[in-house]
Protein backbone atom coordinates (compact mmCIF):
# COMPACT_ATOMS: atom_id res chain seq x y z
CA UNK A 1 -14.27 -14.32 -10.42
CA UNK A 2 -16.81 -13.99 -8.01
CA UNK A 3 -14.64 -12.98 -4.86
CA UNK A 4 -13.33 -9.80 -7.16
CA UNK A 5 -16.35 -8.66 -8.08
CA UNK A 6 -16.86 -8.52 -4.05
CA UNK A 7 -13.93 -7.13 -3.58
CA UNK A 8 -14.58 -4.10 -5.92
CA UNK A 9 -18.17 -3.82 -4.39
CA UNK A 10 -16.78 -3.32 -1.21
CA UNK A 11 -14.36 -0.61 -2.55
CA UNK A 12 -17.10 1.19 -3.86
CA UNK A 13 -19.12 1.15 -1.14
CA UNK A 14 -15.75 2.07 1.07
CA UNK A 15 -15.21 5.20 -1.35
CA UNK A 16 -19.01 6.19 -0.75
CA UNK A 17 -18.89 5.94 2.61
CA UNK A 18 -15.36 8.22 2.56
CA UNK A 19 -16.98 10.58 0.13
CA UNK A 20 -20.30 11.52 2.33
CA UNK A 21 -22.71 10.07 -0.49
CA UNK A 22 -23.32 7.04 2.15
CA UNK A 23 -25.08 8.37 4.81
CA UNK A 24 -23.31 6.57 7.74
CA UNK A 25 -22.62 7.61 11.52
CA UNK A 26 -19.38 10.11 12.04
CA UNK A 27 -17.75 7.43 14.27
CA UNK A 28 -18.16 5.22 11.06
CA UNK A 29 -16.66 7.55 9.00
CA UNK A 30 -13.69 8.79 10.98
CA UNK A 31 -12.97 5.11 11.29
CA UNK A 32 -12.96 4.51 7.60
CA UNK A 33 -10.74 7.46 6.90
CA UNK A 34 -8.32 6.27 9.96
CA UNK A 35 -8.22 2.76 8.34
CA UNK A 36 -7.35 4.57 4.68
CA UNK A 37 -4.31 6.56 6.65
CA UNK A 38 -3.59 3.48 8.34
CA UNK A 39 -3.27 1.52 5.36
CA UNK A 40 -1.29 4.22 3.79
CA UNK A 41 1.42 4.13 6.28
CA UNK A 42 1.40 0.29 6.45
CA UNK A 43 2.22 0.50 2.40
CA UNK A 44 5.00 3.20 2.93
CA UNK A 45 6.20 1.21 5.56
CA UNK A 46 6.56 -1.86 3.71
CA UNK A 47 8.19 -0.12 0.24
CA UNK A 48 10.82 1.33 2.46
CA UNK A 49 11.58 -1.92 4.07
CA UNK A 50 11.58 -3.23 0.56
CA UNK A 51 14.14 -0.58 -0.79
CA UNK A 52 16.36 -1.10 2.32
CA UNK A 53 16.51 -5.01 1.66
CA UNK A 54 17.43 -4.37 -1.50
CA UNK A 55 19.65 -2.18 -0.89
CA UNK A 56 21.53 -4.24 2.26
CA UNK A 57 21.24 -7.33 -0.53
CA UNK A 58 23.32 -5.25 -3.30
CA UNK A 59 26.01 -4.06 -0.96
CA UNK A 60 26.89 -7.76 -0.20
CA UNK A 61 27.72 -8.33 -3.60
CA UNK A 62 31.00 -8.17 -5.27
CA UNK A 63 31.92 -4.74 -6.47
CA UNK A 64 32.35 -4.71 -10.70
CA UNK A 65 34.36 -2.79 -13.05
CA UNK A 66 34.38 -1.42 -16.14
CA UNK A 67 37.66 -3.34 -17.47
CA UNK A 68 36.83 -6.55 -16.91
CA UNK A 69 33.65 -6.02 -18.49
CA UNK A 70 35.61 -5.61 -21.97
């Protein structure tokens, strides 16, 4: 319980820190909002590789039809 009350600290702090009301160094903060685009990407990245697994996994199956269905 402890570790996600961390965890949410630190995204508070990381949201300050994007939003100017942390008084960091520019370096700091252009590295922060680099890391946020970064992470981003990675996520798109991975969904799309998700959809296309999925989507390589249902064209192996065996086509159905309605008829048989009945």
């Amino acid at each position: 319980m402890m570790a996600l009350v961390w965890a949410i600290d630190l995204v508070v702090q990381f949201v300050k820190i994007l939003g100017g009301r942390h008084r960091v160094a520019a370096v700091v903060r252009l590295a922060a909002w680099l890391a946020l685009i970064a992470l981003v990407a990675a996520g798109v990245v991975l969904l799309l590789w998700g959809i296309k697994a999925l989507y390589d996994y249902l064209a192996t199956l065996p086509p159905t039809s309605q008829e048989a269905a009945r």
